[in-house]
PDB file of N, CA and C in Angstrom:
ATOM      1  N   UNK A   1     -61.728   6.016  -0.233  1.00  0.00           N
ATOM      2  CA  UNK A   1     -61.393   6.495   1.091  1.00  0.00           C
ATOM      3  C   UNK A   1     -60.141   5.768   1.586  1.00  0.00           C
ATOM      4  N   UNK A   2     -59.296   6.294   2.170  1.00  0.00           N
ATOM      5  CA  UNK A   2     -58.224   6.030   2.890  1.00  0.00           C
ATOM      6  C   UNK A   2     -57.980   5.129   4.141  1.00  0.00           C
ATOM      7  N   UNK A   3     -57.452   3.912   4.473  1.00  0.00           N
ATOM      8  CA  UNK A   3     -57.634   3.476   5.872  1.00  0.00           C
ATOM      9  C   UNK A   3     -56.428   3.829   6.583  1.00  0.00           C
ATOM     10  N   UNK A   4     -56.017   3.382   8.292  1.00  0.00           N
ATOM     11  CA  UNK A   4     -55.379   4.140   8.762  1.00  0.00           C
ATOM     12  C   UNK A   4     -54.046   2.791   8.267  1.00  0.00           C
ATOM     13  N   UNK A   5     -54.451   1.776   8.004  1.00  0.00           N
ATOM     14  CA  UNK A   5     -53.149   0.633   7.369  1.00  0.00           C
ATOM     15  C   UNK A   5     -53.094   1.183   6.441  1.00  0.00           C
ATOM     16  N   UNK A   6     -53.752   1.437   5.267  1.00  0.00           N
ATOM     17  CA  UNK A   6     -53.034   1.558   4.064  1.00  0.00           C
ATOM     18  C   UNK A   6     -52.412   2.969   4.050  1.00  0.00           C
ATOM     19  N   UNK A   7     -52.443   4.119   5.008  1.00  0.00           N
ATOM     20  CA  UNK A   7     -51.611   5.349   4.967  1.00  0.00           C
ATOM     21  C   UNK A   7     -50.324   5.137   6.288  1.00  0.00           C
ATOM     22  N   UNK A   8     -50.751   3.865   7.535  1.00  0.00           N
ATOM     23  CA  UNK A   8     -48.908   3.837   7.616  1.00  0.00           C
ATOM     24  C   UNK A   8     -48.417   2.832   6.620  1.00  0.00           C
ATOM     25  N   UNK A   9     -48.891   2.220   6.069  1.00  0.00           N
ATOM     26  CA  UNK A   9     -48.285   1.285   5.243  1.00  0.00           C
ATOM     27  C   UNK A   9     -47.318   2.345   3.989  1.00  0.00           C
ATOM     28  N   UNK A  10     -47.845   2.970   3.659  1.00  0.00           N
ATOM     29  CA  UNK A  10     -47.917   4.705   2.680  1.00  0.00           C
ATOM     30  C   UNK A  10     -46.645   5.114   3.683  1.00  0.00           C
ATOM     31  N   UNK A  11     -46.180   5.136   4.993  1.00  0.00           N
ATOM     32  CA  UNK A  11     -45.360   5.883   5.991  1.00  0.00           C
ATOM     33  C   UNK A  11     -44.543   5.134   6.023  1.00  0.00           C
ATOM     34  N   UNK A  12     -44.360   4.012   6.042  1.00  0.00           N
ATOM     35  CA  UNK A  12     -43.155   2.726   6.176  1.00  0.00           C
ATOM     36  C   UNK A  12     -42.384   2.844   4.382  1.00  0.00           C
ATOM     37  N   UNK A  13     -43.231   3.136   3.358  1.00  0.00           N
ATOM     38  CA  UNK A  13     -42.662   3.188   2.063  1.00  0.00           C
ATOM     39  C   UNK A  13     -41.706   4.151   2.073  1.00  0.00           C
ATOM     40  N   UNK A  14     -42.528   5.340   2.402  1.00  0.00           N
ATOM     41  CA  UNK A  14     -42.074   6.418   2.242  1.00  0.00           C
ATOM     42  C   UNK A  14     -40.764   6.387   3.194  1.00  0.00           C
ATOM     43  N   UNK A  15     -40.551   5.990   4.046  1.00  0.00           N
ATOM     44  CA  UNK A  15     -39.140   5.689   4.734  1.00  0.00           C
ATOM     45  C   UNK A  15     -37.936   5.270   4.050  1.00  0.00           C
ATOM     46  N   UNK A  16     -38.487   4.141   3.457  1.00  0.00           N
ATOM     47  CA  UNK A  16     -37.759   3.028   2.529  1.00  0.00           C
ATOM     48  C   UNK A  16     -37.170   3.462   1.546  1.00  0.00           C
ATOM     49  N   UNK A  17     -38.158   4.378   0.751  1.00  0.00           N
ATOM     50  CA  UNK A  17     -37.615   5.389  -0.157  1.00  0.00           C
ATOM     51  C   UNK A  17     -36.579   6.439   0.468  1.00  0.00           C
ATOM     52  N   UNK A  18     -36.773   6.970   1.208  1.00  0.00           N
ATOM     53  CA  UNK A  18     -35.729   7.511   1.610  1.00  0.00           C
ATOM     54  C   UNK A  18     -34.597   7.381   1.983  1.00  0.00           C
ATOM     55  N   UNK A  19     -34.279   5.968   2.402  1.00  0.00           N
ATOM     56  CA  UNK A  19     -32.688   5.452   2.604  1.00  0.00           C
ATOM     57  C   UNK A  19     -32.398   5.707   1.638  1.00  0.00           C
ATOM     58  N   UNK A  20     -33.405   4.712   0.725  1.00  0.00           N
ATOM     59  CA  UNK A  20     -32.592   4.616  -0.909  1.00  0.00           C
ATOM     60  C   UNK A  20     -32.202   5.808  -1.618  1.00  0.00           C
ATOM     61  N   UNK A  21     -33.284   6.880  -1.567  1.00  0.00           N
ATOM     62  CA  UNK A  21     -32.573   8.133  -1.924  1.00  0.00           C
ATOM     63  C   UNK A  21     -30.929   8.378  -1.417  1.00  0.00           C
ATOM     64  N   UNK A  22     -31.489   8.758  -0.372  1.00  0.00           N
ATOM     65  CA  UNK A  22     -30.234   8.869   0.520  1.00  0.00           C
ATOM     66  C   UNK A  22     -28.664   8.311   0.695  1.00  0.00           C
ATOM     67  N   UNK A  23     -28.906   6.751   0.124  1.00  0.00           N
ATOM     68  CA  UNK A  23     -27.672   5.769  -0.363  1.00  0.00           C
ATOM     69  C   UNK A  23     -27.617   6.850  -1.811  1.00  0.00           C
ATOM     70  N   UNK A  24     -28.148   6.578  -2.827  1.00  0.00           N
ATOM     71  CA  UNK A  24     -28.260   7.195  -3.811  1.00  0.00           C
ATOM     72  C   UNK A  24     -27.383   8.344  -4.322  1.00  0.00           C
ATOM     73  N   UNK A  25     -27.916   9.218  -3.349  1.00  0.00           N
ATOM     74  CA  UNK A  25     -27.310  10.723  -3.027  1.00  0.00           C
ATOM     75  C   UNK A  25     -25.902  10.249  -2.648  1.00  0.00           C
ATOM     76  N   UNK A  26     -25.429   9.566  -1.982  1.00  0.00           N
ATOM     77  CA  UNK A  26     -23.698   9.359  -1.483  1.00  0.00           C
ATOM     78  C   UNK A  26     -23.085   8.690  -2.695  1.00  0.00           C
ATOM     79  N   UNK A  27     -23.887   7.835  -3.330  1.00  0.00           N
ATOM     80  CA  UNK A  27     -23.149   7.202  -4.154  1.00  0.00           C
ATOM     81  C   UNK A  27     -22.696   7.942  -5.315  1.00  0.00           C
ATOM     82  N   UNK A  28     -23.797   9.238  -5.825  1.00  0.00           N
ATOM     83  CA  UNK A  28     -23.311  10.390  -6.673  1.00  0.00           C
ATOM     84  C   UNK A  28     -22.319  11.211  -6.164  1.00  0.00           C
ATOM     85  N   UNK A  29     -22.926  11.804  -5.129  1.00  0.00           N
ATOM     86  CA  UNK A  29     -21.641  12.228  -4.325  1.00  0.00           C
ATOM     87  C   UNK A  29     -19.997  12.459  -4.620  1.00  0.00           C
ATOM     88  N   UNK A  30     -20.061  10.814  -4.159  1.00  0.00           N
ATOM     89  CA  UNK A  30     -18.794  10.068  -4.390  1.00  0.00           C
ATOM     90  C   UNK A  30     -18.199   9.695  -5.665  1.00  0.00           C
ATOM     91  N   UNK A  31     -19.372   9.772  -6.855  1.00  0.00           N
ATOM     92  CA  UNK A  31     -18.913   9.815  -8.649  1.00  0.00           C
ATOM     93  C   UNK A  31     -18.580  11.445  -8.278  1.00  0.00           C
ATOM     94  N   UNK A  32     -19.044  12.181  -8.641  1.00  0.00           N
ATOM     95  CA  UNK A  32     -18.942  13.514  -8.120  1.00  0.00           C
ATOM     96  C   UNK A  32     -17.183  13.519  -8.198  1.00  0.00           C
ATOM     97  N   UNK A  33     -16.632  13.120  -6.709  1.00  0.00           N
ATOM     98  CA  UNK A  33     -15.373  13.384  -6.060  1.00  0.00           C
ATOM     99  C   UNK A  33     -14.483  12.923  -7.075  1.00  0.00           C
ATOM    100  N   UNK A  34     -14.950  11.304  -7.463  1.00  0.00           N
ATOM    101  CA  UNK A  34     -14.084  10.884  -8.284  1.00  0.00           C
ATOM    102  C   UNK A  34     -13.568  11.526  -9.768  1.00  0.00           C
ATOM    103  N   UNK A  35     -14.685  12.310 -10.419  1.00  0.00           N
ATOM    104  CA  UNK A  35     -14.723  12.828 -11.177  1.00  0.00           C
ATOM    105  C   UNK A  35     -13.754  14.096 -11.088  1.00  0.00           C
ATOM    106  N   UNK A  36     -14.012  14.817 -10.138  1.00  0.00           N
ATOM    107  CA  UNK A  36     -13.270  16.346 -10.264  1.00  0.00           C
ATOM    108  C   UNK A  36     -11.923  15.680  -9.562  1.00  0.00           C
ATOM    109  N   UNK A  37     -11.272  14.456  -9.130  1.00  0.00           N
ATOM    110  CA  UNK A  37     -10.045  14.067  -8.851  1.00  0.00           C
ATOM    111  C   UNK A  37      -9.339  13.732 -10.470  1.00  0.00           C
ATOM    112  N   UNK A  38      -9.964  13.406 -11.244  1.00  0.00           N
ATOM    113  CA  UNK A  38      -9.967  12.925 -12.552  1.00  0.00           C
ATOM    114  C   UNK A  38      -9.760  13.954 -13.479  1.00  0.00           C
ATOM    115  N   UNK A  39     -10.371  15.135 -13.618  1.00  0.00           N
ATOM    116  CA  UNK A  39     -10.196  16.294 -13.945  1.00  0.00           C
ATOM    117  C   UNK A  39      -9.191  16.983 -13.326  1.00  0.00           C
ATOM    118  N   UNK A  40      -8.922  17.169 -12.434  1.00  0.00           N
ATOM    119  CA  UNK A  40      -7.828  17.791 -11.749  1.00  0.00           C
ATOM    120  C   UNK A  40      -6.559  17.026 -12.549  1.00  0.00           C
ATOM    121  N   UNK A  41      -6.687  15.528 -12.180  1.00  0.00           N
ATOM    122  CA  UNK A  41      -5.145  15.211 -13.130  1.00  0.00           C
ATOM    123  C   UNK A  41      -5.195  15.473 -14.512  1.00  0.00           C
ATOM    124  N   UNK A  42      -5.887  15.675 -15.084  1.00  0.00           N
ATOM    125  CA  UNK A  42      -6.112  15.903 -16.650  1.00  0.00           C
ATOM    126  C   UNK A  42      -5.653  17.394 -16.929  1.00  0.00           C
ATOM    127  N   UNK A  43      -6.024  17.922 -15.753  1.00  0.00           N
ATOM    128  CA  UNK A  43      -5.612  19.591 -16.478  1.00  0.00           C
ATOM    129  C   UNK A  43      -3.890  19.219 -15.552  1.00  0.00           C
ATOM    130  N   UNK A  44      -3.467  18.927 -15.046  1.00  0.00           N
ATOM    131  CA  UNK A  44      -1.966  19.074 -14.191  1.00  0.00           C
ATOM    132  C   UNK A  44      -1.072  18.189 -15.503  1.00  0.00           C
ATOM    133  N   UNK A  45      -2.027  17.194 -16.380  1.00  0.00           N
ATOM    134  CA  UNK A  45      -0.984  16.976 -16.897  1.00  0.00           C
ATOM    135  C   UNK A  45      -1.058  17.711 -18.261  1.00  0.00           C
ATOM    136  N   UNK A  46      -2.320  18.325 -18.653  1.00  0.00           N
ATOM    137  CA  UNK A  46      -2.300  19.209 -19.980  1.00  0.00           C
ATOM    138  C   UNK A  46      -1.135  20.079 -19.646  1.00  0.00           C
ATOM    139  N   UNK A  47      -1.183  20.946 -18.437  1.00  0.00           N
ATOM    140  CA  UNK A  47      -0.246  22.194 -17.612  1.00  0.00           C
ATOM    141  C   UNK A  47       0.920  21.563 -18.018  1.00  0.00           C
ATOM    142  N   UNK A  48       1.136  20.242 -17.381  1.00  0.00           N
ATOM    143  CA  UNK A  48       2.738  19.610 -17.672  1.00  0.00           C
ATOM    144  C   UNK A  48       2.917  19.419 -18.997  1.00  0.00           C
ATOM    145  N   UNK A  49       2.393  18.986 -20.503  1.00  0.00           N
ATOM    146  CA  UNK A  49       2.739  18.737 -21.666  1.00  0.00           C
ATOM    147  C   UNK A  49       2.776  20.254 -21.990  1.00  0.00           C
ATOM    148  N   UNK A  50       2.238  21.385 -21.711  1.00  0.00           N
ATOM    149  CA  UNK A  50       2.474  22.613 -22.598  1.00  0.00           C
ATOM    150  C   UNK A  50       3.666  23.411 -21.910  1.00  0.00           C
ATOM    151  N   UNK A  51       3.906  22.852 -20.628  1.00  0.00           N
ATOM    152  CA  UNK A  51       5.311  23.352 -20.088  1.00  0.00           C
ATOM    153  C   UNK A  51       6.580  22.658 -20.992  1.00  0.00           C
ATOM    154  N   UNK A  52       6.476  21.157 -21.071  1.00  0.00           N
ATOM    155  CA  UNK A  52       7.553  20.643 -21.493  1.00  0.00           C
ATOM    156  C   UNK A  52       7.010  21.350 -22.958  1.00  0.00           C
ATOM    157  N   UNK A  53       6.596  21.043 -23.786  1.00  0.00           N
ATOM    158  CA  UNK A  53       6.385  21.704 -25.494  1.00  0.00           C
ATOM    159  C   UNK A  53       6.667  23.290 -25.342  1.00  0.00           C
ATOM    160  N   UNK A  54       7.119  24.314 -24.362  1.00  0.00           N
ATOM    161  CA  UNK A  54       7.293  25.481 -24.495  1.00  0.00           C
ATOM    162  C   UNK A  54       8.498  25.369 -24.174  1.00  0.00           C
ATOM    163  N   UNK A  55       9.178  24.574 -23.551  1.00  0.00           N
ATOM    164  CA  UNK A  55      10.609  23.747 -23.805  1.00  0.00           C
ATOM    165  C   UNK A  55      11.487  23.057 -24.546  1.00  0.00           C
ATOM    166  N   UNK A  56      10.971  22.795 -25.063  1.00  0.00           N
ATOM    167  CA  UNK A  56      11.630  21.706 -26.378  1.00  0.00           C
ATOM    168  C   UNK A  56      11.781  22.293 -27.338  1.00  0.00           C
ATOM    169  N   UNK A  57      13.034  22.478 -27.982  1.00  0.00           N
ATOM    170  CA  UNK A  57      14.047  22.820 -28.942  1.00  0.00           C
ATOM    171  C   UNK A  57      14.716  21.206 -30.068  1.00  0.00           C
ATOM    172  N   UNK A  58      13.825  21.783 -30.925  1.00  0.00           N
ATOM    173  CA  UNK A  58      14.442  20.481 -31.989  1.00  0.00           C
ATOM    174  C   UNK A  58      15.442  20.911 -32.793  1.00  0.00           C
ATOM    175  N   UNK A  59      16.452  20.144 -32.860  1.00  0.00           N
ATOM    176  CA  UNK A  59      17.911  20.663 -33.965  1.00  0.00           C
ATOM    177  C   UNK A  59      17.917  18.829 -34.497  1.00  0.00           C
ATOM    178  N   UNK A  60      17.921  20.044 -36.049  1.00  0.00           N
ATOM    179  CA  UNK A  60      18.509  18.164 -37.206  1.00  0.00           C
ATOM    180  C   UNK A  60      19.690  18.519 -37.247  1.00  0.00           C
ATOM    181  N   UNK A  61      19.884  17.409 -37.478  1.00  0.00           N
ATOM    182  CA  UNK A  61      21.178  16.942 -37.612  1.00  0.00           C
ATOM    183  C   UNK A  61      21.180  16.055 -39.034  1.00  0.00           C
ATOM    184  N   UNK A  62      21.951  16.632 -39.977  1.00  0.00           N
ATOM    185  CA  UNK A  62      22.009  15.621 -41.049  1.00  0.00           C
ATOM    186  C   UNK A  62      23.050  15.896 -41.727  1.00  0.00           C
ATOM    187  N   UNK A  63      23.954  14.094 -41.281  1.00  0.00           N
ATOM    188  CA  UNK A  63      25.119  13.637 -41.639  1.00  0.00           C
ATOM    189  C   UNK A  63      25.076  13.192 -42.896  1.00  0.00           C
ATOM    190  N   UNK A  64      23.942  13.163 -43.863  1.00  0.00           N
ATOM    191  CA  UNK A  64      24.051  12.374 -44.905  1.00  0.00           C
ATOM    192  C   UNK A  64      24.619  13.962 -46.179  1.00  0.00           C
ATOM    193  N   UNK A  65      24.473  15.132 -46.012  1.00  0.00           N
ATOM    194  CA  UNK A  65      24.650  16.270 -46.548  1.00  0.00           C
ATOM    195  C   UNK A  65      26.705  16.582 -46.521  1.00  0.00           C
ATOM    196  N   UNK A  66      27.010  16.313 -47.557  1.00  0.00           N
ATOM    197  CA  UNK A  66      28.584  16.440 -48.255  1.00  0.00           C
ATOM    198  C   UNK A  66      29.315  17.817 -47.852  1.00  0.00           C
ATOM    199  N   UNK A  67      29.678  18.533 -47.473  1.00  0.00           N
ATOM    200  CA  UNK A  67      30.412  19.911 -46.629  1.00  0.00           C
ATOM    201  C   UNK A  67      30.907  20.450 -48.128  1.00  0.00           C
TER     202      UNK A  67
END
């Protein structure tokens, strides 16, 4: 059987737990943000290396070859 201490005692936990969730939840959150800021530069600079490589023109040059 249940007493009425040991079910608020049960009500004060259950609080406790819930900050912590709650911190929890922001702190993913905030991996979350960091993450898709992280991704975002990853694709801006993939975008930027296949711009410059659809640019770039290589010419040899070789002086060691007799005319």
């Amino acid at each position: 059987m249940y007493t009425v201490e040991g079910l608020e005692h049960g009500i004060e936990r259950a609080k406790v737990n819930i900050v912590a969730l709650r911190k929890a939840i922001g702190k993913e959150k905030a991996t979350i943000r960091e993450y898709e800021t992280m991704i975002a530069a990853l694709r801006e600079k993939d975008r930027t290396q296949a711009e410059i490589r659809k640019n770039v023109r290589l010419e040899i040059v070789r002086d060691d070859i007799p005319e």
